[in-house]
Protein backbone atom coordinates (compact mmCIF):
# COMPACT_ATOMS: atom_id res chain seq x y z
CA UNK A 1 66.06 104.53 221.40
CA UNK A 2 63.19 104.53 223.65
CA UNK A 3 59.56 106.22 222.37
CA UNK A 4 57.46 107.72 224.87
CA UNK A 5 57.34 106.96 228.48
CA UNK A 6 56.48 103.51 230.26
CA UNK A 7 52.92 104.72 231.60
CA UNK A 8 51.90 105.43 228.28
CA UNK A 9 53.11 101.74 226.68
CA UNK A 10 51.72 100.06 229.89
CA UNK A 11 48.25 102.18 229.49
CA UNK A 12 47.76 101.16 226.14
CA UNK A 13 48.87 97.73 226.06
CA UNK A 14 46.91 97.30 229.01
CA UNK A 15 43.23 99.23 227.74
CA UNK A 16 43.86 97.96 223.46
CA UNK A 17 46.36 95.52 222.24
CA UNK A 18 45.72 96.20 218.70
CA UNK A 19 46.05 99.65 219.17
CA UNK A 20 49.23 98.76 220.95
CA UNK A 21 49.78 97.06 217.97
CA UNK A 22 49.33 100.00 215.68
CA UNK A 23 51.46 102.20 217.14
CA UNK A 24 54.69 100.75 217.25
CA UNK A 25 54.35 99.37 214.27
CA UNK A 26 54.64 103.30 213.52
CA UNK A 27 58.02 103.50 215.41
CA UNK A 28 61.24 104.83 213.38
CA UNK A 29 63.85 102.05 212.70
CA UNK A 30 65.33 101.58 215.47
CA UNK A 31 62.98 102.90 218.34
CA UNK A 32 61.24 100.42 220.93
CA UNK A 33 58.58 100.54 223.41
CA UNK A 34 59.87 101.05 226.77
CA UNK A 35 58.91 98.23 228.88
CA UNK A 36 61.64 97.87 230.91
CA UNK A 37 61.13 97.33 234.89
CA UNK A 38 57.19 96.57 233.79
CA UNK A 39 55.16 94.09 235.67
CA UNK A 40 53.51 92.26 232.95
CA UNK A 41 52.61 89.22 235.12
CA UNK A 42 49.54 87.29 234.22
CA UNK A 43 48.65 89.79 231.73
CA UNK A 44 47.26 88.33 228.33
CA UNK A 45 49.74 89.13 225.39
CA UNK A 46 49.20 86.60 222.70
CA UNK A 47 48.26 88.85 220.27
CA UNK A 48 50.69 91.76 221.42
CA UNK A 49 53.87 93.06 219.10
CA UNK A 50 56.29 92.36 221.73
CA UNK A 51 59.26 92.21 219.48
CA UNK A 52 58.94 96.31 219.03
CA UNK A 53 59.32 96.58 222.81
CA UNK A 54 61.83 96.61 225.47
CA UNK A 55 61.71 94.33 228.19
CA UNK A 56 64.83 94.58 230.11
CA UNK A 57 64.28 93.95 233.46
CA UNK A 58 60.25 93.32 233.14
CA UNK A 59 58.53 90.63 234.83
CA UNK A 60 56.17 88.02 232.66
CA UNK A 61 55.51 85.44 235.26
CA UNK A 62 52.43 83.64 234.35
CA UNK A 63 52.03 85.74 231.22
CA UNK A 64 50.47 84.12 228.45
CA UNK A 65 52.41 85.18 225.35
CA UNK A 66 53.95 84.27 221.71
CA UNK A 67 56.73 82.54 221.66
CA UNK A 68 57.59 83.68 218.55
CA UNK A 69 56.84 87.59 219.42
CA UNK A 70 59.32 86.99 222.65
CA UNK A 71 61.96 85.29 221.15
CA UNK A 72 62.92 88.88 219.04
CA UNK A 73 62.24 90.75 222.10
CA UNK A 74 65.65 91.90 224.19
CA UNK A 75 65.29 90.10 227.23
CA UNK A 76 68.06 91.34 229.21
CA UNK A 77 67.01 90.38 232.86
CA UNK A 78 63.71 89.25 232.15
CA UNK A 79 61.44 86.69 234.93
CA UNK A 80 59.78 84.69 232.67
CA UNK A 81 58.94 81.84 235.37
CA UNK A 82 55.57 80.55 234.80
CA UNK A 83 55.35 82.28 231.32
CA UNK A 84 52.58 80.58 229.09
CA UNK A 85 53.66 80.27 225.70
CA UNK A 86 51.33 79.21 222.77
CA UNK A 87 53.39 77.51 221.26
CA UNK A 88 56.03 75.35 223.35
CA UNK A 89 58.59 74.79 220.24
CA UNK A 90 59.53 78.55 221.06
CA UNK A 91 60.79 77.41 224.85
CA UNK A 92 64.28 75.98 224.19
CA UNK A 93 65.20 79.30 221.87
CA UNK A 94 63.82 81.60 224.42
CA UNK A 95 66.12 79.44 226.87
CA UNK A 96 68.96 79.87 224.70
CA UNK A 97 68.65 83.47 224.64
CA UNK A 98 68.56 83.69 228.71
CA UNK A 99 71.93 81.83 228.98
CA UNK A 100 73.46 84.45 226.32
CA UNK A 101 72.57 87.35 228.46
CA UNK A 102 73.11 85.86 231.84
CA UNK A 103 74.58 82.21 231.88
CA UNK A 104 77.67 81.97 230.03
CA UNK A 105 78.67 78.53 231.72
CA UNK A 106 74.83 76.76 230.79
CA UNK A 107 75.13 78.59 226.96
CA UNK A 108 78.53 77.03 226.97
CA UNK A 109 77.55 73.72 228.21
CA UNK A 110 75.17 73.62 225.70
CA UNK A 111 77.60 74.10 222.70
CA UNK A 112 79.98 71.42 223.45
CA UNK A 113 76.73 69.23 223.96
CA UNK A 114 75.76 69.75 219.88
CA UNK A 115 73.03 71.80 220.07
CA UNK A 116 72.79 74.49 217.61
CA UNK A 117 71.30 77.80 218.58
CA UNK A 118 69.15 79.39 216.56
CA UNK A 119 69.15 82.97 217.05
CA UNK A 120 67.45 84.84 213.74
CA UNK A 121 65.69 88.07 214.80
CA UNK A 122 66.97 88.37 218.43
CA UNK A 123 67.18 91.25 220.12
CA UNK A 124 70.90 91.72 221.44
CA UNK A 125 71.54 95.00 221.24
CA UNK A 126 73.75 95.91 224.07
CA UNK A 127 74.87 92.66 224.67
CA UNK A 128 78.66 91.58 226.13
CA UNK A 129 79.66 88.34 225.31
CA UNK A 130 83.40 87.69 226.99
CA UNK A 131 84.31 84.13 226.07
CA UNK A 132 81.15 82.63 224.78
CA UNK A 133 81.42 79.61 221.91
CA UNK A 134 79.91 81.33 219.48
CA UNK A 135 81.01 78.63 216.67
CA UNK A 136 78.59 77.98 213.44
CA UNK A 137 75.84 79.68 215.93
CA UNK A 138 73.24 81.60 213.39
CA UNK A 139 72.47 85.22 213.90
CA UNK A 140 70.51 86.20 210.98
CA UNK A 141 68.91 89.13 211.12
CA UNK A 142 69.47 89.90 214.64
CA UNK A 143 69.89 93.11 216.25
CA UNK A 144 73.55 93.44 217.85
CA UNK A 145 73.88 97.09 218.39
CA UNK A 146 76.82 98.13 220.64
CA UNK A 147 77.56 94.80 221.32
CA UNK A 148 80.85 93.23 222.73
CA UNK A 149 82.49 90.15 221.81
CA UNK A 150 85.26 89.44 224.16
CA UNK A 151 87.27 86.13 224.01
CA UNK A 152 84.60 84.42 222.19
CA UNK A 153 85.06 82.03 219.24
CA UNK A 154 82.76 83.04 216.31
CA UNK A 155 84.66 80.98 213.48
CA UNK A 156 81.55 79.95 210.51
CA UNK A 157 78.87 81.93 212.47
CA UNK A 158 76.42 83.64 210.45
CA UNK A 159 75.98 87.01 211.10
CA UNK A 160 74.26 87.67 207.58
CA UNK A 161 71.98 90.64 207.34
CA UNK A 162 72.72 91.62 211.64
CA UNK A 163 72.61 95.16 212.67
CA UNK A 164 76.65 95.67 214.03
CA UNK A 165 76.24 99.56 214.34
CA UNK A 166 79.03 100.31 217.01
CA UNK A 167 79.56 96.83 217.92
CA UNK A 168 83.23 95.88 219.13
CA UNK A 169 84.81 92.71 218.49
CA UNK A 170 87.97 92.42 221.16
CA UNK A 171 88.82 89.18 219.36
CA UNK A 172 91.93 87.45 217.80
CA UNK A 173 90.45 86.25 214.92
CA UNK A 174 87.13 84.92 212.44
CA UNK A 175 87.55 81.92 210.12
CA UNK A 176 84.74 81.66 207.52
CA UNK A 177 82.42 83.70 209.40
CA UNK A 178 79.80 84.88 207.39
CA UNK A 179 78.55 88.47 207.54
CA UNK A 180 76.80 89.25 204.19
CA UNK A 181 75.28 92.37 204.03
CA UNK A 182 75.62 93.34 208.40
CA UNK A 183 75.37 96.72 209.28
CA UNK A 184 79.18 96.80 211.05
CA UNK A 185 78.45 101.11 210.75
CA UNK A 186 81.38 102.22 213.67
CA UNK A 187 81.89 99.33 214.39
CA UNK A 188 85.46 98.14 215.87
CA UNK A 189 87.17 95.16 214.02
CA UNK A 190 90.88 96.51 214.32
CA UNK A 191 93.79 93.97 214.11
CA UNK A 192 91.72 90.67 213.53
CA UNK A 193 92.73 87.96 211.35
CA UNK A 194 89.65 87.56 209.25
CA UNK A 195 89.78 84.17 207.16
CA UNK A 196 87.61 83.26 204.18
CA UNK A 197 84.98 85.75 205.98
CA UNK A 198 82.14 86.87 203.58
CA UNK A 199 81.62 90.45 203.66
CA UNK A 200 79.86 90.67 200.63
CA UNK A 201 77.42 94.19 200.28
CA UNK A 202 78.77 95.18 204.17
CA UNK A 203 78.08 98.46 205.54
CA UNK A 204 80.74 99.23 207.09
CA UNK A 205 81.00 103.26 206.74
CA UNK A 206 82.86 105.30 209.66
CA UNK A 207 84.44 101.61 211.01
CA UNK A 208 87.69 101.16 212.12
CA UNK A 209 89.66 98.04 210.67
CA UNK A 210 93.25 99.59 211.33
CA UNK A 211 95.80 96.60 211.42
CA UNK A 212 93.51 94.01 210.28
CA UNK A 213 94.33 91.29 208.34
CA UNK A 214 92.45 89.76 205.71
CA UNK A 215 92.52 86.43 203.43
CA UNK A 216 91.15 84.88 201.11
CA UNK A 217 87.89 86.78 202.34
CA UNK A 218 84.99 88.01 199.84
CA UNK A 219 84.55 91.82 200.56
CA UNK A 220 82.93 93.15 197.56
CA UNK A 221 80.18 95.60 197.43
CA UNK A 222 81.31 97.28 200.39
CA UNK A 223 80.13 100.60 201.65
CA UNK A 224 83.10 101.04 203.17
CA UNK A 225 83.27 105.38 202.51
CA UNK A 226 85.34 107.14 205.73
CA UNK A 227 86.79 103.31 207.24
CA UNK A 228 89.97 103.17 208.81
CA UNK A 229 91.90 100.61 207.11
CA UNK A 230 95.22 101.91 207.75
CA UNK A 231 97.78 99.01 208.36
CA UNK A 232 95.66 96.96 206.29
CA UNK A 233 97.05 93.68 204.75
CA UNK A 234 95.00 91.36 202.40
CA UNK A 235 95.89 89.04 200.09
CA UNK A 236 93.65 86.86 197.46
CA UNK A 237 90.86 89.19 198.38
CA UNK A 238 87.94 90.62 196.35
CA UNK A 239 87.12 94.16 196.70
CA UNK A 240 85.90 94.75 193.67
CA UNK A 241 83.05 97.75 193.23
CA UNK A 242 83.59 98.82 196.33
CA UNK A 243 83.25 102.00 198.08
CA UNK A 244 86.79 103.18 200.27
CA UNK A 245 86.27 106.91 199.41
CA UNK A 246 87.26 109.60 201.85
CA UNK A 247 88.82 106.70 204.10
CA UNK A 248 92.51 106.41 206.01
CA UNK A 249 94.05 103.57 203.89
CA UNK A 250 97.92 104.92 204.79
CA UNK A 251 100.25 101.98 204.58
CA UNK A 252 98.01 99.29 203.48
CA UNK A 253 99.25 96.96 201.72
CA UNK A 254 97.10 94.66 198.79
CA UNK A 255 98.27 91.42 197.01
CA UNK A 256 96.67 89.75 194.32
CA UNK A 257 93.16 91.30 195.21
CA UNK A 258 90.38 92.29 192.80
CA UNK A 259 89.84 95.93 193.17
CA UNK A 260 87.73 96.17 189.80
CA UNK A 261 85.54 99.58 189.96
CA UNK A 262 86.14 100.21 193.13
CA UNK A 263 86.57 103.98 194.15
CA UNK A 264 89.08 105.18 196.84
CA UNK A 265 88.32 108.89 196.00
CA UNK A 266 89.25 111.61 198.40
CA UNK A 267 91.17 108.64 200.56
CA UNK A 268 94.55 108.99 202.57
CA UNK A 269 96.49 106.52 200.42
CA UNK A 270 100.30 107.09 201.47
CA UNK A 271 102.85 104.53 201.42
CA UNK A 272 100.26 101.88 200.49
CA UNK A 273 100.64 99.09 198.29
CA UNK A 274 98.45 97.40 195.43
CA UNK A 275 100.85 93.97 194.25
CA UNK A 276 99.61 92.09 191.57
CA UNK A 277 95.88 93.10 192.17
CA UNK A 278 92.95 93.97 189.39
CA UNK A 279 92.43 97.41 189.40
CA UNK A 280 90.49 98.28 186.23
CA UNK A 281 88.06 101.33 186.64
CA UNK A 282 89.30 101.84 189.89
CA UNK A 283 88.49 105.72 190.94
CA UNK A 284 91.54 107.60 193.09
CA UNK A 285 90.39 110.94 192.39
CA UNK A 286 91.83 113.50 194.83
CA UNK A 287 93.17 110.54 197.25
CA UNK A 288 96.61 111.07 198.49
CA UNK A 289 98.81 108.94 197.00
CA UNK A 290 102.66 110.47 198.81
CA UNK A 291 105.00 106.98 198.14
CA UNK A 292 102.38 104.87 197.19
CA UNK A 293 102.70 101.68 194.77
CA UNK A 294 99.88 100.57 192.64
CA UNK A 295 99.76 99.47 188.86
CA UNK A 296 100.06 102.27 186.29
């Protein structure tokens, strides 16, 4: 979400950086300064909070700016040409982050060369990434709402502590990916084959995981209240204290899984399936429970 118009961002940032500063450092969660299309060329922004704008599109040829500051900015389409950095150890991230929004081939290039991007902070939201190697590739922190992962291999990524709200992930499978505590809010994940994936303290309310397989994954702590997890299988899975209330789990099937005070309260349980799992405290108030097999 956008704040205020361009000509008011530009104004300010142009007449008082700090006050710049000030105010979107006020912004809701969520809401940037819209800089996009904005010719900040030349322009003196070493001291500006860049990472709370927009940039899509803007120019910063010959800009002097942080490196640090612009590598959590989204830079969807940005000129940086000429860009003066103050410190150059930020210039092969921000490089890094140009091939992800534009240069698939370079990005991939780099990958099978052993580099190791480093992306903690970025701004993605928005991004599409259709068959990108995505592989061990650190994300923490980053902002990845609405994104699209297409064809792209994100087997032990870390994705721990990313915002995922509405992201889609058109993928076969993850293997060991990490994604402890991500906000994955309506977010798409149906019929992957998630292996050993942490999930641990996910947010993952109003998401749809229909048909997805998972194993030997550590899902715990889950706020997982209104999810579609119908067609569900998991096996060897831990669950336990975790939050499926009000949620479509209709023939899902668990084996040996640790469901341990976990509440699936108000849920759409029919013709599911709990083999051999822990299940002590569990909570299926009101759920729905028409040919359904769990331990007595």
């Amino acid at each position: 979400m956008h704040a205020k118009n361009k000509n008011h961002w530009i104004d300010l940032l142009t007449a008082n950086v700090d006050a710049f500063n000030r105010e979107v450092a006020a912004l809701a969660p969520g809401s940037y300064a819209d800089l996009r299309g904005c010719d900040l060329g030349n322009m003196s922004l070493e001291r500006a909070a860049l990472r709370m704008t927009d940039l899509e599109g803007a120019s910063l040829t010959g800009a002097r700016v942080s490196g640090l500051e612009l590598s959590r900015t989204r830079l969807k389409d940005v000129q940086t040409e000429g860009v003066i950095l103050d410190d150059e150890y930020w210039r092969p991230f921000l490089h890094q982050i140009r091939c992800l929004w534009s240069d698939k081939d370079e990005w991939n290039r780099l990958c099978a060369a052993g580099e190791k991007p480093l992306l903690e902070h970025a701004n993605l939201n928005g991004i599409v990434l259709n068959g990108y190697q995505l592989k061990q590739v650190q994300f923490l922190g980053a902002q990845l709402r609405n994104a699209v992962f297409i064809d792209s291999d994100l087997d032990e990524a870390g994705l721990n502590e990313t915002d995922l709200t509405g992201a889609r992930f058109n993928i076969r499978a993850m293997h060991y990916t990490s994604l402890q505590e991500a906000n994955l809010q309506g977010a798409e994940l149906r019929g992957l084959h998630l292996q050993g994936v942490m999930l641990r303290r996910a947010r993952l309310e109003g998401a749809v995981l229909a048909n997805t397989v998972f194993v030997n994954c550590e899902a715990d702590n889950l706020s997982a209240k209104g999810v579609d997890f119908s067609g569900v299988e998991a096996i060897n899975t831990l669950f336990y204290h975790g939050d499926f209330s009000e949620s479509n789990c209709t023939q899902a099937h668990f084996t040996e899984c640790n469901f341990n005070g976990a509440s699936f309260a108000g849920s759409r349980c029919a013709y599911s399936t709990w083999v051999d799992c822990k299940m002590q405290g569990v909570d299926f108030s009101n759920a729905q429970l028409d040919n359904a097999v769990k331990p007595v």
